[in-house]
Structure formats: structure tokens, C-alpha cells
N, C-alpha and C. Protein backbone atom coordinates (compact mmCIF):
# COMPACT_ATOMS: atom_id res chain seq x y z
N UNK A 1 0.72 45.94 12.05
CA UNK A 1 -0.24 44.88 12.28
C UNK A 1 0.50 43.55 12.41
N UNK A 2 0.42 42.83 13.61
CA UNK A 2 0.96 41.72 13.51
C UNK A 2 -0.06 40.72 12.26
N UNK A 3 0.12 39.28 12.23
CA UNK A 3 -0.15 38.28 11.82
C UNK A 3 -1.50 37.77 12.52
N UNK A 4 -2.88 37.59 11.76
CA UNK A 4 -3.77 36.74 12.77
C UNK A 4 -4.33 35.18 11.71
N UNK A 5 -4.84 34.56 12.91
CA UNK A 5 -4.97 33.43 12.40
C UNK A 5 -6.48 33.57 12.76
N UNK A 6 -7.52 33.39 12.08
CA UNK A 6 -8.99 33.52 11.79
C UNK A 6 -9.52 31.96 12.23
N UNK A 7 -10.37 31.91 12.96
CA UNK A 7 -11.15 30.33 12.48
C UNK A 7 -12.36 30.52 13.28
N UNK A 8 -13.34 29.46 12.52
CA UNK A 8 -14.62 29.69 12.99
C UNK A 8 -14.65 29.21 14.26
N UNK A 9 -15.90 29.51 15.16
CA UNK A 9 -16.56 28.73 17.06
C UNK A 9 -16.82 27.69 16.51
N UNK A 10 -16.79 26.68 15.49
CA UNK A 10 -16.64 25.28 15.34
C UNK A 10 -15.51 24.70 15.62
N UNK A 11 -14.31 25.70 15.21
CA UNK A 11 -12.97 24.97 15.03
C UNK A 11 -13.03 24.00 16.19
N UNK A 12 -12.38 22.49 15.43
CA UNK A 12 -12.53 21.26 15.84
C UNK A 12 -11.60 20.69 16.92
N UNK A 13 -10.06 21.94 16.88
CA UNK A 13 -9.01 21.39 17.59
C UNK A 13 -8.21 22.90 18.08
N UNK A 14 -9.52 23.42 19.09
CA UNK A 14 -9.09 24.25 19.69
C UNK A 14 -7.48 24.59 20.79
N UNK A 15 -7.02 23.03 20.87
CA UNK A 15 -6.09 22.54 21.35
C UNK A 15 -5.03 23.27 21.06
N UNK A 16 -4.98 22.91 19.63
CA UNK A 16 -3.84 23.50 18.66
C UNK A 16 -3.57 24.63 18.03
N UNK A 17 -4.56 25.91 19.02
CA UNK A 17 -4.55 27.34 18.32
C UNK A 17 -3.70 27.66 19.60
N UNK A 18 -3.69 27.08 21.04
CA UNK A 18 -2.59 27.53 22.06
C UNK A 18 -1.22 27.29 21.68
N UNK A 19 -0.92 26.85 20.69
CA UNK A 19 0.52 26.17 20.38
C UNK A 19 1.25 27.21 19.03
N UNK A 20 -0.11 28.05 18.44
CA UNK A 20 0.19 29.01 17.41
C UNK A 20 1.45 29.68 17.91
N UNK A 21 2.19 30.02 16.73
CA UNK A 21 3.78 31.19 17.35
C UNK A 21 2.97 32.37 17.48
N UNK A 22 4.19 33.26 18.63
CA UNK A 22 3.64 33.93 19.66
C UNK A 22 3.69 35.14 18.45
N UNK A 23 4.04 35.26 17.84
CA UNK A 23 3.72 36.68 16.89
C UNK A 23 2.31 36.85 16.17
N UNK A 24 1.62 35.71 16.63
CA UNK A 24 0.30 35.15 15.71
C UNK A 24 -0.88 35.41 16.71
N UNK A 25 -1.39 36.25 16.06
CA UNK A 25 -2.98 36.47 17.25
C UNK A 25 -3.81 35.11 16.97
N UNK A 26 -4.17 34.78 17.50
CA UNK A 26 -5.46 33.73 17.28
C UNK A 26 -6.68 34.51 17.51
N UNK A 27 -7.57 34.57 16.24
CA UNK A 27 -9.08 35.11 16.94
C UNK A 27 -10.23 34.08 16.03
N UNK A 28 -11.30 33.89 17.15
CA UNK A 28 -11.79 32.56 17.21
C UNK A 28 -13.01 33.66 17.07
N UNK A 29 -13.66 32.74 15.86
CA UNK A 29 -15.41 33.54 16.15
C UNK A 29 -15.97 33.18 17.73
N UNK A 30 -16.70 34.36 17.74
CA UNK A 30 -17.46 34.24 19.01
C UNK A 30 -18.71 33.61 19.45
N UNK A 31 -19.31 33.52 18.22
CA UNK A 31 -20.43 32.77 18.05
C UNK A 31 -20.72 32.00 16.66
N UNK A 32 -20.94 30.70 17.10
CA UNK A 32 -21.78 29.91 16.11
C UNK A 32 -22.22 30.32 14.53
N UNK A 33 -21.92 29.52 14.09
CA UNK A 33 -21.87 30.12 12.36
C UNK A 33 -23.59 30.37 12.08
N UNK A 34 -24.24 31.02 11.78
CA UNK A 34 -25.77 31.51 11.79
C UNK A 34 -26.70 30.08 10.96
N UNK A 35 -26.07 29.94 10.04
CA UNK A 35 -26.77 28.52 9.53
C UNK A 35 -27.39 27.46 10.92
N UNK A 36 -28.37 27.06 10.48
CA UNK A 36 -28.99 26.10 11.32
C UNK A 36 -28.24 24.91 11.47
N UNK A 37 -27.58 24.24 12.57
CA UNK A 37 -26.60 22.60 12.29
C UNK A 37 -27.59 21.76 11.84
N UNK A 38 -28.80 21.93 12.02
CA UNK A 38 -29.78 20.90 10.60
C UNK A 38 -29.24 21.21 9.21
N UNK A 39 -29.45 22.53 8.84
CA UNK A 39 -29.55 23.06 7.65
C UNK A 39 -28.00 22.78 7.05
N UNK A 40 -26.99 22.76 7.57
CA UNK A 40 -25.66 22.88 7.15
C UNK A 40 -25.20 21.25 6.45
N UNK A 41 -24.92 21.04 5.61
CA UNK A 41 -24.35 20.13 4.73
C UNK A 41 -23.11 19.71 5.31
N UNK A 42 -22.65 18.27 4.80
CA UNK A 42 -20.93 17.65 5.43
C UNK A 42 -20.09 18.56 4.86
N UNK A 43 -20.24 19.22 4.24
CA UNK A 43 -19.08 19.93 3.48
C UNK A 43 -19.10 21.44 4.42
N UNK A 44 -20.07 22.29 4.42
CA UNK A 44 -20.11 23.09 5.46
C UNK A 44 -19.77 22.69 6.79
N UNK A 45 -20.08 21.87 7.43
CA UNK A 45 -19.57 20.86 8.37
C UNK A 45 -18.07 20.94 8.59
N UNK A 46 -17.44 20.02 7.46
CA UNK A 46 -16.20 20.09 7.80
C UNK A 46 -15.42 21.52 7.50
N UNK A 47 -15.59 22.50 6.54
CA UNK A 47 -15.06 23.84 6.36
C UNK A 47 -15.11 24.35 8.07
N UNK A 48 -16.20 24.48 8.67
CA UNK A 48 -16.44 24.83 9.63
C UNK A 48 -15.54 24.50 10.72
N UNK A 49 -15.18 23.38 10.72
CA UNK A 49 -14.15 22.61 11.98
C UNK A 49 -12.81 22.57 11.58
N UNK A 50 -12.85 22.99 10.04
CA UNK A 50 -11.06 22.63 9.88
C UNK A 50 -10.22 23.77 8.95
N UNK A 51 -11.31 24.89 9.26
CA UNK A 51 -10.23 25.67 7.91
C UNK A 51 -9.76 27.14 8.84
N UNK A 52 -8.81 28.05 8.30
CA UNK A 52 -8.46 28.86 9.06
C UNK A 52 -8.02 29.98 7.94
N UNK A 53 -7.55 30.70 8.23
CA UNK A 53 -6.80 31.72 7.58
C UNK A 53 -6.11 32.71 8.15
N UNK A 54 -4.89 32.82 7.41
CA UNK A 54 -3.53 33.44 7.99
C UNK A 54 -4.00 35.02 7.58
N UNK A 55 -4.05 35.99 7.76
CA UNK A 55 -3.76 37.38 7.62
C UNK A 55 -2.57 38.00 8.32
N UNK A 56 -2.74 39.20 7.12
CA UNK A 56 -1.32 39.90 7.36
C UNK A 56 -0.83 41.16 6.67
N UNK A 57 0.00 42.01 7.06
CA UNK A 57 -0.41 42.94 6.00
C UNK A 57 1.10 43.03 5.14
N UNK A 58 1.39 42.85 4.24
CA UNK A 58 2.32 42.40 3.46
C UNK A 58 2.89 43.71 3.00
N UNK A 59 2.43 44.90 3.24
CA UNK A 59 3.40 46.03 3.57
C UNK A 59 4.19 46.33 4.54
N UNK A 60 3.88 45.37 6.02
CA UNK A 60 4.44 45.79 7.16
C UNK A 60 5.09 44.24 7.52
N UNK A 61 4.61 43.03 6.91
CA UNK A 61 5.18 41.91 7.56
C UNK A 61 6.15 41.33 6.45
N UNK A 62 7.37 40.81 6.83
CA UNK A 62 7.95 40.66 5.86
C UNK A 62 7.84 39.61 5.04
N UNK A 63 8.06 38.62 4.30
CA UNK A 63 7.61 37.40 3.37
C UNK A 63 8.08 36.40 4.26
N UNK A 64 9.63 37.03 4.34
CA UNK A 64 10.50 35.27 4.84
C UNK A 64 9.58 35.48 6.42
N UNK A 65 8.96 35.80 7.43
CA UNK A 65 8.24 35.29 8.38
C UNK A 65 7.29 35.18 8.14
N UNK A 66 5.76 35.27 7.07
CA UNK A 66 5.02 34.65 6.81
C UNK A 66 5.71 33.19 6.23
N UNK A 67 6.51 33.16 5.81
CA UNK A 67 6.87 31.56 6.14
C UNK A 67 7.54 31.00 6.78
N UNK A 68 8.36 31.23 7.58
CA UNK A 68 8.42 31.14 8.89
C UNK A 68 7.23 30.14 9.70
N UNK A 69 6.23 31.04 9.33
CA UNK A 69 4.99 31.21 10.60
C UNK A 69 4.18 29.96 9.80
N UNK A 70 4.37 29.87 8.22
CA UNK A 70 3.77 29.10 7.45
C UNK A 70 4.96 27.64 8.35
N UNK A 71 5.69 27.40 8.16
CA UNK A 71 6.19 26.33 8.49
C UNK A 71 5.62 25.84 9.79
N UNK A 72 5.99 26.70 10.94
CA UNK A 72 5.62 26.62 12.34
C UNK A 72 3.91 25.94 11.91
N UNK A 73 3.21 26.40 11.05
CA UNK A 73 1.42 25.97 11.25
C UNK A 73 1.41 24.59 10.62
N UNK A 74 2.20 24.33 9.58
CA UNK A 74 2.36 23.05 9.03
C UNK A 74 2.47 22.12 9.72
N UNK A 75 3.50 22.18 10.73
CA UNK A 75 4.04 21.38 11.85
C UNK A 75 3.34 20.81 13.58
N UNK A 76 1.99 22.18 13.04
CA UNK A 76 1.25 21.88 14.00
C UNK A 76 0.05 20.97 13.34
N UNK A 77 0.08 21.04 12.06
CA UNK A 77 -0.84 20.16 11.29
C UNK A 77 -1.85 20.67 10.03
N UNK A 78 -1.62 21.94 10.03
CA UNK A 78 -2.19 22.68 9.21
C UNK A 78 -1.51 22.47 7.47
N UNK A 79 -2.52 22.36 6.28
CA UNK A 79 -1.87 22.69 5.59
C UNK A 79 -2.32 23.61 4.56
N UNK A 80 -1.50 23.96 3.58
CA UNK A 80 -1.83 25.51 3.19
C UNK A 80 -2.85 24.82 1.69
N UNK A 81 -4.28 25.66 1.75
CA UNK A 81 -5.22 25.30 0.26
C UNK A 81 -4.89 26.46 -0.52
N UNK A 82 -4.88 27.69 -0.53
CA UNK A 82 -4.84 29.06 -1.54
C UNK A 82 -3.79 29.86 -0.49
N UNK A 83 -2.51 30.34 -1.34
CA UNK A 83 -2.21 31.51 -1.19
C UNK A 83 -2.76 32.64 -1.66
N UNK A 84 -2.94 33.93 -1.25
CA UNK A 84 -4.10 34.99 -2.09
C UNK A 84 -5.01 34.60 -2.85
N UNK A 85 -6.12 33.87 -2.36
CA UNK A 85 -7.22 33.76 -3.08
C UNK A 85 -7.93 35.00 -3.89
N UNK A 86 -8.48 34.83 -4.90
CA UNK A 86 -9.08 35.20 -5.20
C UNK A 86 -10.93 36.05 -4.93
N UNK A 87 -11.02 37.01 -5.21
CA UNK A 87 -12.55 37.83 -4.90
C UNK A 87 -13.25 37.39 -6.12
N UNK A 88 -14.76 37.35 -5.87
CA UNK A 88 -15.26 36.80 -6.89
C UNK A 88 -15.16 37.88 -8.18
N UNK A 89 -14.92 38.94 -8.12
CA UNK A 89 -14.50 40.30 -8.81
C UNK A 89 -12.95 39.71 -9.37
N UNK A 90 -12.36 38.80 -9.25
CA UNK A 90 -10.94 38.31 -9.80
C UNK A 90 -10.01 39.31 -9.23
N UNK A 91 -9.55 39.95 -8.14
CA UNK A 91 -9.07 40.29 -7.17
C UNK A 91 -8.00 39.54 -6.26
N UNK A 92 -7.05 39.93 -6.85
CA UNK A 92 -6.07 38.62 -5.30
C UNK A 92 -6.02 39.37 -4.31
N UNK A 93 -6.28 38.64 -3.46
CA UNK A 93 -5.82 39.09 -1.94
C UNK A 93 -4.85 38.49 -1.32
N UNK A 94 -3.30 39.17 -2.15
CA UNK A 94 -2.20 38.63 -1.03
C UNK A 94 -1.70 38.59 0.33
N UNK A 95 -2.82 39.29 1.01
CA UNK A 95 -2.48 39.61 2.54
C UNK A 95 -2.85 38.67 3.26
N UNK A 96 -3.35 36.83 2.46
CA UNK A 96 -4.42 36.20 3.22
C UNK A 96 -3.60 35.15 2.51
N UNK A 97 -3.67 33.62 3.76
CA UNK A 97 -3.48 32.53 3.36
C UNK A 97 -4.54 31.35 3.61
N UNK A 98 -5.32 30.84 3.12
CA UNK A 98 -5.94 29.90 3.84
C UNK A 98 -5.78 28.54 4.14
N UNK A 99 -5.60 28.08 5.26
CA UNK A 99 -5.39 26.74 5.67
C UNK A 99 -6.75 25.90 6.28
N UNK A 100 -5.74 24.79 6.35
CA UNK A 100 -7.21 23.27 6.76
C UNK A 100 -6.54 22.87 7.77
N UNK A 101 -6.99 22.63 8.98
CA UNK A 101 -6.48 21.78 9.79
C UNK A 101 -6.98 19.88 9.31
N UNK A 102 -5.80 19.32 9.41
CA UNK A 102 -5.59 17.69 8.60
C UNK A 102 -5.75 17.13 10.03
């Protein structure tokens, strides 16, 4: 499994997912987040336009190019909020990074 980079059909700076390194899938929701844009709050709002997440499968990809790939996203403007977040079950999920586009 290569590396993908997740972000919602809001993302704000579609610009800067063509510039992702080439080992990095970009997949972009296809449709609109289901919440009503009345109903959605500034905070949903901005999650919506600026956050992303790195996947990967950390049996097959090695560490030093998830950072690598972490540097390369920094540089495009991204920066990193949770490495392996947590499931609400207290679960890490190290196969996942999540970022904000700044």
C-alpha cells in the first residue's frame, strides 16, 4: 500500500494537493460533507477546509519515509496535530497522521 493523503470536497487549497510527493495518493472526498453549510459551525467550517490525514500501512512503509513525506507536507504548509490518534475505545492508530493545512 502506498501512502494516501485524505481530505475533505471542502479542502480550501486544492492547489497544494498537486504539489503532494509522487509516492502520495491524494484522495479528495467526492462529495460535500452531509451537514447542512447552515447547520455547520466555524469550527466545522474550518476542520472542513484545512485538515487532512496521512495514511499508511506501517508494516509495509518504512518510518524514515513517512518522514520524509512528513517533511515534504510541512514545506508545502501543512502541519502535523496527532501522530496515531487515538479511537474513542483508547486505541492508537499508528498507521494515521493528521494534519492542518496553515
Amino acid at each position: 500500500m502506498t501512502m494516501r493523503l485524505t481530505v475533505f470536497y471542502e479542502f480550501a487549497k486544492p492547489e497544494v494537493l498537486e504539489k503532494v510527493p509522487k509516492n502520495v495518493t491524494v484522495e479528495k472526498a467526492t462529495e460535500a460533507w452531509k451537514t447542512s453549510e447552515e447547520k455547520r459551525t466555524d469550527l466545522e467550517k474550518e476542520l472542513l477546509a484545512t485538515n487532512a490525514k496521512l495514511l499508511f500501512d506501517p508494516k509495509t512503509v518504512d518510518q524514515e519515509e513517512v518522514e520524509r513525506v512528513l517533511v515534504e507536507l510541512q514545506e508545502l504548509g501543512f502541519t502535523i496535530v496527532e501522530r496515531g490518534p487515538m479511537t474513542s475505545t483508547n486505541y492508537k492508530m499508528d498507521d494515521r497522521v493528521i494534519l492542518k493545512m496553515e
